[in-house]
C-alpha atoms as a PDB file:
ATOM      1  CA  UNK A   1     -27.550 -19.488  14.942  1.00  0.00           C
ATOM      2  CA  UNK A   2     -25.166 -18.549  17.670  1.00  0.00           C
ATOM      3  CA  UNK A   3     -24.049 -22.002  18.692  1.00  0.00           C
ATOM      4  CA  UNK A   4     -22.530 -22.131  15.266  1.00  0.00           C
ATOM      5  CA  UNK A   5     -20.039 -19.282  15.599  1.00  0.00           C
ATOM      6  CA  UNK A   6     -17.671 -21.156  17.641  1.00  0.00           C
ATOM      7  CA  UNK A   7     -17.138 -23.871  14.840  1.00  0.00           C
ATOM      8  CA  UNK A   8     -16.884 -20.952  12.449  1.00  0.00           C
ATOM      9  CA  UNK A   9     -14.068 -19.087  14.956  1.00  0.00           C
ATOM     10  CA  UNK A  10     -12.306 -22.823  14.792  1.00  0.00           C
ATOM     11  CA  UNK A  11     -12.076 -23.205  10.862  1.00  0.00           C
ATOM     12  CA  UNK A  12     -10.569 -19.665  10.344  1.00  0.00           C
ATOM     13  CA  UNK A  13      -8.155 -20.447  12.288  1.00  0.00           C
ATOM     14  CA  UNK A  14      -7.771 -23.558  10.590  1.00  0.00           C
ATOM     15  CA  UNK A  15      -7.774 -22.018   7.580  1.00  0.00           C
ATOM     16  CA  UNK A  16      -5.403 -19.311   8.268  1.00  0.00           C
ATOM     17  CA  UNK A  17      -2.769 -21.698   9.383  1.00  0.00           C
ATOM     18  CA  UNK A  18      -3.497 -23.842   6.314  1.00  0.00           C
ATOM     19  CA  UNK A  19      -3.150 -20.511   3.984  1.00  0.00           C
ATOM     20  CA  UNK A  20       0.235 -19.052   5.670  1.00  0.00           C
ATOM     21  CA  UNK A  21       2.042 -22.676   6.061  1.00  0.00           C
ATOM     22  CA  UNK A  22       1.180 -23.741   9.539  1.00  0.00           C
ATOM     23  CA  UNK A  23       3.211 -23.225  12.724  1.00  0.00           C
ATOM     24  CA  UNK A  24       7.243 -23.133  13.037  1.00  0.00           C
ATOM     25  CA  UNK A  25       8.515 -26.413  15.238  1.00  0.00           C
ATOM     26  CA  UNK A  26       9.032 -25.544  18.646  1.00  0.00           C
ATOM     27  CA  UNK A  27      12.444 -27.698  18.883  1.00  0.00           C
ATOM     28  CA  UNK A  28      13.842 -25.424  16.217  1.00  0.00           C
ATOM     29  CA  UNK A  29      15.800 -22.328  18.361  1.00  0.00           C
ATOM     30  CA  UNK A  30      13.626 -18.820  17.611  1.00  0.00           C
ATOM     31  CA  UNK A  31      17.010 -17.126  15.979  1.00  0.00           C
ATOM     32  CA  UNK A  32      17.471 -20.334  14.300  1.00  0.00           C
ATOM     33  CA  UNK A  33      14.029 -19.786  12.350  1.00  0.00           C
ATOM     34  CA  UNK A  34      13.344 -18.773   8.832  1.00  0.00           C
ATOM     35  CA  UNK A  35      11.871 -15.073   8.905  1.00  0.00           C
ATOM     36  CA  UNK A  36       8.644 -15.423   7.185  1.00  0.00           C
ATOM     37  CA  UNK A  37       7.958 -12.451   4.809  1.00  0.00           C
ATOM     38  CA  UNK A  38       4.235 -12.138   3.623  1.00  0.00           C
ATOM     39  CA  UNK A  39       2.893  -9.521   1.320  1.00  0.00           C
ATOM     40  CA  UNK A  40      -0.484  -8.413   0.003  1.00  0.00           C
ATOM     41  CA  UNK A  41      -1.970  -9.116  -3.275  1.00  0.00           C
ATOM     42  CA  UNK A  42      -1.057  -6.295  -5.528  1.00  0.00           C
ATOM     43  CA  UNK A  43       2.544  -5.423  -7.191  1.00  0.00           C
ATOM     44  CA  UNK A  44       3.786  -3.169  -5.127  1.00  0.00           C
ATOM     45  CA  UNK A  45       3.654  -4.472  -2.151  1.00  0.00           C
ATOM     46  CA  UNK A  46       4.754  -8.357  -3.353  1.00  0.00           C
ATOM     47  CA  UNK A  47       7.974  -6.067  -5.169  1.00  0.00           C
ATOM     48  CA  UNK A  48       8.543  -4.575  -1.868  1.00  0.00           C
ATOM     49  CA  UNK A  49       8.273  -7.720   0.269  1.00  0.00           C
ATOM     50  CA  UNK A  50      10.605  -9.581  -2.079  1.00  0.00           C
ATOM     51  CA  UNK A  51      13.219  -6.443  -1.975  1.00  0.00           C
ATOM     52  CA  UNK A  52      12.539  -7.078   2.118  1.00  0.00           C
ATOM     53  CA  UNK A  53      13.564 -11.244   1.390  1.00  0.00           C
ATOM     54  CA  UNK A  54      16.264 -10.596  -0.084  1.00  0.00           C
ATOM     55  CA  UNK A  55      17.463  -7.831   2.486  1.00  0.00           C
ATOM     56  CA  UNK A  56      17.047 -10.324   4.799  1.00  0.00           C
ATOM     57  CA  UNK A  57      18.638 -13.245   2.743  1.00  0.00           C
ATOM     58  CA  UNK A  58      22.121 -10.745   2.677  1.00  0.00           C
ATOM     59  CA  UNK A  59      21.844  -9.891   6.628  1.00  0.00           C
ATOM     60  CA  UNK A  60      22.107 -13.803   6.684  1.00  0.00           C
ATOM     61  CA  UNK A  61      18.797 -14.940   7.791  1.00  0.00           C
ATOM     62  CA  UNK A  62      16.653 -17.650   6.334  1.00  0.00           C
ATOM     63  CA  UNK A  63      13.593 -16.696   4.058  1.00  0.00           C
ATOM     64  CA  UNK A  64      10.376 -18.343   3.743  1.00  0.00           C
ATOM     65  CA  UNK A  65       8.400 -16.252   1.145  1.00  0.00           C
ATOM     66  CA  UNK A  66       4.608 -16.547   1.694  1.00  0.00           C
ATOM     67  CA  UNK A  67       2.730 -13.653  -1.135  1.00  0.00           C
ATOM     68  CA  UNK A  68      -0.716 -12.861  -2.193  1.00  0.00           C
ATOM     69  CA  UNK A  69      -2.270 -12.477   1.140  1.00  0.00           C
ATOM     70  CA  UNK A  70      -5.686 -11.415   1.350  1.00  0.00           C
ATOM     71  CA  UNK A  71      -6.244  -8.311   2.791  1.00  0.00           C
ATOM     72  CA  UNK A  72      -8.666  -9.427   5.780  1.00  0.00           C
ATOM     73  CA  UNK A  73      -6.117 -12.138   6.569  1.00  0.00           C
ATOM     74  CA  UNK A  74      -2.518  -9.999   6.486  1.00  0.00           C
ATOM     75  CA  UNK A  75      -2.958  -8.631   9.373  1.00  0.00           C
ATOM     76  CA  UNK A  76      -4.219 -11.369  11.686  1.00  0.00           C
ATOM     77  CA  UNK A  77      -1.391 -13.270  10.248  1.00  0.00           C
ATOM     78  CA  UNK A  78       1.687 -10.883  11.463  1.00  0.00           C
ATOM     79  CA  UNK A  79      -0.300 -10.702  15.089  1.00  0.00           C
ATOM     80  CA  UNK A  80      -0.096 -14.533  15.620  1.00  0.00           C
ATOM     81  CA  UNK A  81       3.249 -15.213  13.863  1.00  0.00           C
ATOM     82  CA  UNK A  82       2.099 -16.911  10.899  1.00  0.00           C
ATOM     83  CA  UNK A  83       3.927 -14.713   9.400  1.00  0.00           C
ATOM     84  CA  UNK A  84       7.157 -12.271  10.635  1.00  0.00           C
ATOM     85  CA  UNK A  85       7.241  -9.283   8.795  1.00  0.00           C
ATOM     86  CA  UNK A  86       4.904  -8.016   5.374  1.00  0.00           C
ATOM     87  CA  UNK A  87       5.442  -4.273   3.985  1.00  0.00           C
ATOM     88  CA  UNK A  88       2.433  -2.231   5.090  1.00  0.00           C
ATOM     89  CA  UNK A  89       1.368   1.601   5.315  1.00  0.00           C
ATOM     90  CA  UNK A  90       1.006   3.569   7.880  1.00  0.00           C
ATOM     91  CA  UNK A  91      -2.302   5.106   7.032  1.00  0.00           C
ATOM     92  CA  UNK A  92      -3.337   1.958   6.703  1.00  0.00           C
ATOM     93  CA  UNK A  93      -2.748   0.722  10.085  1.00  0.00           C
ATOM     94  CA  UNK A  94      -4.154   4.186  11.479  1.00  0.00           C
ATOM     95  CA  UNK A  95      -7.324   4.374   9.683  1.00  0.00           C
ATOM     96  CA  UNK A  96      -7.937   0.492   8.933  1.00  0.00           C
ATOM     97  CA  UNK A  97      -6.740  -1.376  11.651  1.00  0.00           C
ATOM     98  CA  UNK A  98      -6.784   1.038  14.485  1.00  0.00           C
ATOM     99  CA  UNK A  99      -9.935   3.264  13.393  1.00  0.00           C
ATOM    100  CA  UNK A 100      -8.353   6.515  13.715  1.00  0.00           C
ATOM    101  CA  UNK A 101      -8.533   9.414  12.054  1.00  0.00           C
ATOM    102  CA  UNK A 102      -5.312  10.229  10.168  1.00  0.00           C
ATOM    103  CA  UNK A 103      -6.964  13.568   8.531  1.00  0.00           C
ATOM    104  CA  UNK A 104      -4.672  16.642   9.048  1.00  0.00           C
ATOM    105  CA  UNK A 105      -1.648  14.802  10.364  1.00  0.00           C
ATOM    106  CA  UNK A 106       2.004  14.483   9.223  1.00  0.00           C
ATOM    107  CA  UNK A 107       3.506  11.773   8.173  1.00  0.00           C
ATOM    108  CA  UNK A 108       6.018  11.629  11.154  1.00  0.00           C
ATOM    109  CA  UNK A 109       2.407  11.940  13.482  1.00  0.00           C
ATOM    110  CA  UNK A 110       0.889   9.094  11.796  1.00  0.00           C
ATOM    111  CA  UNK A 111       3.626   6.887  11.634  1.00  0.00           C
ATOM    112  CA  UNK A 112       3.732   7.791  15.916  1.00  0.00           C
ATOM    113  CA  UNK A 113       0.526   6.824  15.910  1.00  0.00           C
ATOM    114  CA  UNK A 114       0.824   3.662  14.032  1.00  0.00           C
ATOM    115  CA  UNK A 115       3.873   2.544  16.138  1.00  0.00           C
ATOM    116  CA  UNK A 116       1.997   3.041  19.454  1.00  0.00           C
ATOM    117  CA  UNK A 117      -1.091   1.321  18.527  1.00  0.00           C
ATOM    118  CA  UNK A 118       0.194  -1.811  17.157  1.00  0.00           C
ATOM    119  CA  UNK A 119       2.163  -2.123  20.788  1.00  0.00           C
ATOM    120  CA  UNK A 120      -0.580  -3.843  22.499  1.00  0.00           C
ATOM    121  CA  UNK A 121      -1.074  -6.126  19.471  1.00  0.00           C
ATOM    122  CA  UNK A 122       2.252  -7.657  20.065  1.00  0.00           C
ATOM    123  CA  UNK A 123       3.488  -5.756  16.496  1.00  0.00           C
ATOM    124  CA  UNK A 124       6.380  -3.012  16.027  1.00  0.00           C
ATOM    125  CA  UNK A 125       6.913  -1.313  13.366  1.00  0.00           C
ATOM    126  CA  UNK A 126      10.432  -0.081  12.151  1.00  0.00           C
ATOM    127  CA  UNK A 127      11.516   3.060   9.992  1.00  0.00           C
ATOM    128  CA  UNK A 128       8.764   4.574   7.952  1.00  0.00           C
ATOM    129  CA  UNK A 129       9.990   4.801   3.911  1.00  0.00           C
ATOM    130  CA  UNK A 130       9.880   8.388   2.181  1.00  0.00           C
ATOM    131  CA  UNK A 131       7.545   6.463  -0.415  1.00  0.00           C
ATOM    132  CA  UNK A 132       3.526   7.371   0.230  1.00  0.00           C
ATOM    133  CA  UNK A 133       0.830   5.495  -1.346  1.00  0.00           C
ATOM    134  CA  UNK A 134      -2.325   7.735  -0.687  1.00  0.00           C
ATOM    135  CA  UNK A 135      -5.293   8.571  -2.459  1.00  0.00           C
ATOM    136  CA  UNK A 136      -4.983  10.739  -5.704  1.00  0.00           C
ATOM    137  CA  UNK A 137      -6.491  11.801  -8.726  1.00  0.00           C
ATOM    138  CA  UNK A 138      -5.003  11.248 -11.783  1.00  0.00           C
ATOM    139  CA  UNK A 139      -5.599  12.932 -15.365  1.00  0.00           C
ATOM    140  CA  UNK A 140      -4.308  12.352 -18.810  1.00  0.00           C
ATOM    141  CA  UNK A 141      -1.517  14.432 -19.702  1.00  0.00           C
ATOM    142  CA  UNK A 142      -3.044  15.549 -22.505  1.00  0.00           C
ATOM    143  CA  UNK A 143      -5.911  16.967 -20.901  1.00  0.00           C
ATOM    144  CA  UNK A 144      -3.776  18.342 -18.037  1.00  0.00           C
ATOM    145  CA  UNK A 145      -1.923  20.688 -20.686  1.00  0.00           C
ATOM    146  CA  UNK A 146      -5.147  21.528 -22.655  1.00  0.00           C
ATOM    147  CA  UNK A 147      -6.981  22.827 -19.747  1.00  0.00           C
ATOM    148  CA  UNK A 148      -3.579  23.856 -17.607  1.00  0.00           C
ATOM    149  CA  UNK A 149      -4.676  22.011 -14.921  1.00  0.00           C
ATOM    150  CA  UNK A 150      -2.031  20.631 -12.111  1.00  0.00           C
ATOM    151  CA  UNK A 151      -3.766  20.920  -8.621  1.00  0.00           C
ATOM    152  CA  UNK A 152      -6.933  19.428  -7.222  1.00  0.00           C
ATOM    153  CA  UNK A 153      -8.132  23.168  -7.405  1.00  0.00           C
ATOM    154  CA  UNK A 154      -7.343  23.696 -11.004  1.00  0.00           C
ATOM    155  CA  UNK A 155      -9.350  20.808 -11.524  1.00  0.00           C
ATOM    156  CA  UNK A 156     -12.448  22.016  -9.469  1.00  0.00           C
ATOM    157  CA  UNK A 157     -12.748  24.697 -11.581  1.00  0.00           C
ATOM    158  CA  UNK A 158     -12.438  23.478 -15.180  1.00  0.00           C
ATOM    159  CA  UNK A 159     -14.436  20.403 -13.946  1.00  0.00           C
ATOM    160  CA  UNK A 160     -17.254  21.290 -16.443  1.00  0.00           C
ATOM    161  CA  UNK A 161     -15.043  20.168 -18.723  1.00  0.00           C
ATOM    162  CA  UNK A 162     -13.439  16.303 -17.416  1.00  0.00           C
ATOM    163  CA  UNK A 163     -15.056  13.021 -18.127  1.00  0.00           C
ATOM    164  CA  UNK A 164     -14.651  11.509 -14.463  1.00  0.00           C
ATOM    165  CA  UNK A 165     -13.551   7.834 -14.604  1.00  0.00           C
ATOM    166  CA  UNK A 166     -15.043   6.893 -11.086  1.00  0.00           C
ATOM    167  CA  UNK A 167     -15.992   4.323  -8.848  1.00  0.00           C
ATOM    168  CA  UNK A 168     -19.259   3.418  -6.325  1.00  0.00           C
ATOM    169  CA  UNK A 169     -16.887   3.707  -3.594  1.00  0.00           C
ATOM    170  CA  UNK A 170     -15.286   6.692  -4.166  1.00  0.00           C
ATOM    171  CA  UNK A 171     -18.739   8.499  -4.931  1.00  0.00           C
ATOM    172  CA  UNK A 172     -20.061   7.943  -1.287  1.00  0.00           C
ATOM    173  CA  UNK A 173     -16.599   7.547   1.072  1.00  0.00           C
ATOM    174  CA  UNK A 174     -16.917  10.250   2.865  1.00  0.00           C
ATOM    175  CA  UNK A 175     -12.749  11.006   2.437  1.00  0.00           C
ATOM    176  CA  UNK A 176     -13.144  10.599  -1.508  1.00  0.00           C
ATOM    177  CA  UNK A 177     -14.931  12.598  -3.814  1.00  0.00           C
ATOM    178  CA  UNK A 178     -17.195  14.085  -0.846  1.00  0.00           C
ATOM    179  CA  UNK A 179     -14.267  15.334   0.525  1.00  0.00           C
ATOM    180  CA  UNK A 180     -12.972  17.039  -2.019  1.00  0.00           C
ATOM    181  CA  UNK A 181     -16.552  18.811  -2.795  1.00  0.00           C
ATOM    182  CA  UNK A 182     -15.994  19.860   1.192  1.00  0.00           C
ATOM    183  CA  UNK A 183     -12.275  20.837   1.238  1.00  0.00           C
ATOM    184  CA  UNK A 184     -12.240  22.425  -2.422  1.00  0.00           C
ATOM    185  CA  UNK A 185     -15.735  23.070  -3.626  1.00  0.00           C
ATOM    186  CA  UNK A 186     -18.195  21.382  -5.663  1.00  0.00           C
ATOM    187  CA  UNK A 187     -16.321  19.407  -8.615  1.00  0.00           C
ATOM    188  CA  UNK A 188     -19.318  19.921 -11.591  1.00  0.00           C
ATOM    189  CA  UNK A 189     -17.876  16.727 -13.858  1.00  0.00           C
ATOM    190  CA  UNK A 190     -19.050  17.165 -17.368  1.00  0.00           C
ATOM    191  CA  UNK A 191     -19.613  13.530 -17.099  1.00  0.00           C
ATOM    192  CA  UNK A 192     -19.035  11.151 -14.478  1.00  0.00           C
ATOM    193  CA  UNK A 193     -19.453   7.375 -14.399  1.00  0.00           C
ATOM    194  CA  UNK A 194     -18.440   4.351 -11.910  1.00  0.00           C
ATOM    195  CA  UNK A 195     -16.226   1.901 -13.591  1.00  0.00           C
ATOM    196  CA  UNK A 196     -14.235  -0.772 -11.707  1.00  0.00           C
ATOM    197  CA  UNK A 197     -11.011   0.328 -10.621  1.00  0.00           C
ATOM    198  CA  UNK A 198      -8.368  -1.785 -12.589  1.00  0.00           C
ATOM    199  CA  UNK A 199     -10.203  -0.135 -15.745  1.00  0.00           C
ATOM    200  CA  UNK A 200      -9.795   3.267 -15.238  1.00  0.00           C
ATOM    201  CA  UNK A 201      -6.531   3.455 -16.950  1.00  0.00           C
ATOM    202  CA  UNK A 202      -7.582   1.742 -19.974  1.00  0.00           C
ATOM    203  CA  UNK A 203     -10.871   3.839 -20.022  1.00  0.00           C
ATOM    204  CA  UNK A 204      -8.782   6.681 -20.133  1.00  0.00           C
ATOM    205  CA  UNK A 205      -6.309   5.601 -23.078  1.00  0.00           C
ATOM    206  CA  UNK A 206      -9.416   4.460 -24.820  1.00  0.00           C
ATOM    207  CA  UNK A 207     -10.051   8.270 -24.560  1.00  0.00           C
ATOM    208  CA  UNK A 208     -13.741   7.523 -22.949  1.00  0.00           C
ATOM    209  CA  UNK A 209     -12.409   9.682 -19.751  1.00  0.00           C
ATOM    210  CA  UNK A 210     -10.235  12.420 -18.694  1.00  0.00           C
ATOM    211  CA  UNK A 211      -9.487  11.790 -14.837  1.00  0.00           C
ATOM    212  CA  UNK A 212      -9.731   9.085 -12.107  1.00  0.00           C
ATOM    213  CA  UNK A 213      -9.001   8.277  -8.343  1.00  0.00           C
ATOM    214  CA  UNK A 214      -5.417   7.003  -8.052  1.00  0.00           C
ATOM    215  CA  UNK A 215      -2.708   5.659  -5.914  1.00  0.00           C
ATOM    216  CA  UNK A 216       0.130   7.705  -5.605  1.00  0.00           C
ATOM    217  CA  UNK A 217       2.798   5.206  -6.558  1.00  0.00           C
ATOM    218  CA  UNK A 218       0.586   3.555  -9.604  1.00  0.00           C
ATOM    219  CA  UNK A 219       3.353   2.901 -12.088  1.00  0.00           C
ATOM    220  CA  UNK A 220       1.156   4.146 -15.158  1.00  0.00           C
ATOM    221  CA  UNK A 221       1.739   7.562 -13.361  1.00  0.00           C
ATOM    222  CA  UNK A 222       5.628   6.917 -14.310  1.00  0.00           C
ATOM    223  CA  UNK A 223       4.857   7.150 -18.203  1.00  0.00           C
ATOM    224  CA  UNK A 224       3.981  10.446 -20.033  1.00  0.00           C
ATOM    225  CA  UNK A 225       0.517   9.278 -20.781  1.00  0.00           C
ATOM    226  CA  UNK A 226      -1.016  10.234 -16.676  1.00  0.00           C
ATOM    227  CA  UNK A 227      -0.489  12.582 -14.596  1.00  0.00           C
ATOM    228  CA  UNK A 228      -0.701  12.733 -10.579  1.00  0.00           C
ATOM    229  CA  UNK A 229      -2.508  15.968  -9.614  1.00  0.00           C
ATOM    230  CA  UNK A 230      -1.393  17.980  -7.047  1.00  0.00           C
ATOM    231  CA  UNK A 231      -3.472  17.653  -3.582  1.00  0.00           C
ATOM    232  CA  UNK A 232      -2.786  21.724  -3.136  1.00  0.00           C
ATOM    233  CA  UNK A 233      -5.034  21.270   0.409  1.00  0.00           C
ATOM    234  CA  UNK A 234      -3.757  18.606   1.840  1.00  0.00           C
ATOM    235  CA  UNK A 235      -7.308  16.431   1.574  1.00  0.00           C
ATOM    236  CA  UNK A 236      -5.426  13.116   1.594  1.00  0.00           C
ATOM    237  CA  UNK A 237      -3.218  11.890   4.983  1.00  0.00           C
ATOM    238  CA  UNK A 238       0.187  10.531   3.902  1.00  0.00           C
ATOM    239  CA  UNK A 239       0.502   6.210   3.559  1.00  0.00           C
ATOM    240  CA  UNK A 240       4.149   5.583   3.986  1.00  0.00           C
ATOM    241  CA  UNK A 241       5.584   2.356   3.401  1.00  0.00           C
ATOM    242  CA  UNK A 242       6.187   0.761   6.522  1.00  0.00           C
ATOM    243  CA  UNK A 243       7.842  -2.958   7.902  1.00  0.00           C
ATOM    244  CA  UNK A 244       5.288  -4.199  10.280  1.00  0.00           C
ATOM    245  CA  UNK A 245       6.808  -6.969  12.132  1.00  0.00           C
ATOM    246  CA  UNK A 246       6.076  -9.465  14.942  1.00  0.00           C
ATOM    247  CA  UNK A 247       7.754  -8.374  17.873  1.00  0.00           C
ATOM    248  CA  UNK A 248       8.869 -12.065  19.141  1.00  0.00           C
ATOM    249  CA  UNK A 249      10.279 -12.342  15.294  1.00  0.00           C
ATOM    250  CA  UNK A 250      12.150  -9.191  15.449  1.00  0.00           C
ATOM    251  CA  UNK A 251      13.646  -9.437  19.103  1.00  0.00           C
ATOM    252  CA  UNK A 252      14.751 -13.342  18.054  1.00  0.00           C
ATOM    253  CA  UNK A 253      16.231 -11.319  15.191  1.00  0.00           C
ATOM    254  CA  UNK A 254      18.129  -8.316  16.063  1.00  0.00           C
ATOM    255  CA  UNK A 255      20.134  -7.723  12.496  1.00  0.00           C
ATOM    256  CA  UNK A 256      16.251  -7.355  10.915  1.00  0.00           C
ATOM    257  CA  UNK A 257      15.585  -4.014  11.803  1.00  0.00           C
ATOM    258  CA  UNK A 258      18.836  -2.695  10.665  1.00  0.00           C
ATOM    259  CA  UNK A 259      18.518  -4.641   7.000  1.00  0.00           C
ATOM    260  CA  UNK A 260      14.731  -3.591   6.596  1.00  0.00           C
ATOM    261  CA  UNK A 261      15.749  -0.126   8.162  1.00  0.00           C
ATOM    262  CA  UNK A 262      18.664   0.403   5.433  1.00  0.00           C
ATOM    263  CA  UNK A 263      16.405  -0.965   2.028  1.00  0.00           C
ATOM    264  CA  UNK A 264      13.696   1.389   3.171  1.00  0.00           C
ATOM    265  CA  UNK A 265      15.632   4.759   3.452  1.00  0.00           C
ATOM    266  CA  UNK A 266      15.832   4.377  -0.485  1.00  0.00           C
ATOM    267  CA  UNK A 267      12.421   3.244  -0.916  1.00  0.00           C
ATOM    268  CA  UNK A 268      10.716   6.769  -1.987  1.00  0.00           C
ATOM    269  CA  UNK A 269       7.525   7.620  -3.824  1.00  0.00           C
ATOM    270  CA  UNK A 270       9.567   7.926  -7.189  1.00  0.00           C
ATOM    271  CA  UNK A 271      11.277   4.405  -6.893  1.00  0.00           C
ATOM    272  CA  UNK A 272       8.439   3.146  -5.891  1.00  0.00           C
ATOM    273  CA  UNK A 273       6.291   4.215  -9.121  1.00  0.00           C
ATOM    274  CA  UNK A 274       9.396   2.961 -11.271  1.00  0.00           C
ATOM    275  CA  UNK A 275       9.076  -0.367  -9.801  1.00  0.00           C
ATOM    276  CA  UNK A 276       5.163  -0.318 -10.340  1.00  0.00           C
ATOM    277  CA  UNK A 277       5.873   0.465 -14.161  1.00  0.00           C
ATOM    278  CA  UNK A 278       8.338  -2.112 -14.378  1.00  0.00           C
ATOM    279  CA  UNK A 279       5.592  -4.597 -13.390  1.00  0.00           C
ATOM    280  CA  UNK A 280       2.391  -3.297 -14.462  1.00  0.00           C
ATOM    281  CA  UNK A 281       3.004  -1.415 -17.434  1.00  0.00           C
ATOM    282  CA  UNK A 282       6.308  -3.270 -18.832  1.00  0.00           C
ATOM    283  CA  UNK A 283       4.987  -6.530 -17.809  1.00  0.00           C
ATOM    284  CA  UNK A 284       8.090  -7.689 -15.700  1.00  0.00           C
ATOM    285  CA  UNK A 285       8.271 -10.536 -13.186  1.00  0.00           C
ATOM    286  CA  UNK A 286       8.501  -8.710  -9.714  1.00  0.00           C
ATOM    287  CA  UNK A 287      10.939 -11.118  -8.387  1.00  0.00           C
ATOM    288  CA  UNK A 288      12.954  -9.907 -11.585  1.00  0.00           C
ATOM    289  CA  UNK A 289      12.015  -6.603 -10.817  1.00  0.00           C
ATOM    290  CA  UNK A 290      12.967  -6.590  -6.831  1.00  0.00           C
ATOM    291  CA  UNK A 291      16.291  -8.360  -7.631  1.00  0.00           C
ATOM    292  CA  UNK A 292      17.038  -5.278 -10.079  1.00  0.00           C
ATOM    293  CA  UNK A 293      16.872  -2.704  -7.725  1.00  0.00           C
ATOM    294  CA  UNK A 294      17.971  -4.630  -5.027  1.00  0.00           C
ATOM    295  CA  UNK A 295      21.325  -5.333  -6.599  1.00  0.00           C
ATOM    296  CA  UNK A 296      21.567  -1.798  -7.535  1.00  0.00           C
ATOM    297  CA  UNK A 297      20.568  -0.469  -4.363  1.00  0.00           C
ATOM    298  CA  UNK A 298      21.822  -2.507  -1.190  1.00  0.00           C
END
């Protein structure tokens, strides 16, 4: 089957240029051009990209918004300028893109880390935001007083009494729930089954759990109903928010860093949760939603 895998090489290219919008014409100057801000799939990171647009839109550039990117494709994208600039984490580009190990390392190291590596990928990245999306686990407020539990340790040892809401991944991944047996000691759930991961918060208002794997910045964390746990051992790396940018984009336009640089000083882990709410618990639009806090906050 190998004489196939050129074709296939062909039509994902294809593909990707079909998905992102194609290529910019060459006869249009490079300052000239649109900046083309991407996102992911999931709120946060379409709220950030459109607080990004419209940073960009007030700096005096033109925006071409291209959201919902798949994962697999996002970063292929930025690297062969389909797109210019898309909010991403720095943990992310560590551990996913450059297979490193962030374990055990600040948030200044990784973000070092992450703006070396991309270098040879033709990718910078600018300022790092205070906000951190990593791994958590999450409890119900309720619970959390019951049992007095606020730490990743506290919850090791009343574990005999928590319902965990998991999933398959998080069972086996070796910086998940394995980890935490390694780093804090055996957690002995009273109960603990594998749900998918955009039910565990109804599972737990439903009352048929106590406490789940989380992101940092989910917005249900924002209401009195959950409550982030602290990691008291430092098992999880930080993921801060982070532009990462083409580098012919952002030489052909110098004012980007600064605008990007400026929206993303104010960008920290609580704003970010309160924008998360806004959308997934309060059922805003995020363009609504970025516009808010943009006006408030440029």
């Amino acid at each position: 089957m190998k004489y196939f895998k050129p074709l296939i090489v062909s039509l994902s290219v294809i593909a990707l240029m079909l998905f992102i919008g194609g290529v910019s014409s060459p006869t249009v100057s490079a300052s000239a051009k649109p900046i083309i801000v991407g996102s992911k799939s999931f709120s946060e990171s379409k709220t950030v990209s459109e607080i990004y647009a419209l940073a960009l839109e007030h700096a005096g550039y033109k925006v071409v918004r291209k959201p919902n990117i798949s994962n697999s494709v996002v970063y292929k994208a930025v690297k062969t300028g389909q797109i210019d600039v898309y909010p991403e984490y720095t943990g992310t580009i560590v551990e996913a893109y450059l297979k490193k190990n962030a374990s055990g390392k600040s948030a200044p190291q990784i973000a070092k880390l992450a703006k070396d590596g991309v270098k040879k990928e033709g990718l910078v990245t600018f300022n790092y935001a205070p906000g951190d999306n990593r791994q958590g686990v999450g409890i119900r407020t309720s619970v959390a007083k019951k049992y007095n539990i606020k730490t990743l340790s506290d919850l090791q040892k009343k574990a005999n009494k928590i319902r965990f809401v998991s999933q398959g991944e998080f069972d086996k991944r070796a910086d998940a729930l394995p980890g935490m047996n390694k780093k804090y000691g055996k957690y002995n759930f009273k109960s603990q089954k594998d749900y998918d991961d955009s039910l565990k918060y109804k599972i737990m208002s439903q009352g048929k759990g106590d406490a789940a794997p989380v992101s940092t910045t989910d917005g249900q964390l924002a209401t009195s109903k959950f409550t982030l746990l602290k990691d008291n051992k430092n098992l999880w790396p930080p993921y801060n928010l982070v532009p990462l940018v083409n580098k012919k984009s952002a030489e052909s336009h110098p004012k980007m860093e600064k605008a990007l640089n400026k929206i993303d000083a104010k960008l920290t882990t609580k704003q970010l949760t309160n924008l998360n709410k806004k959308v997934d618990v309060d059922g805003q639009n995020y363009k609504t939603v970025a516009k808010n806090w943009y006006n408030a906050n440029k």
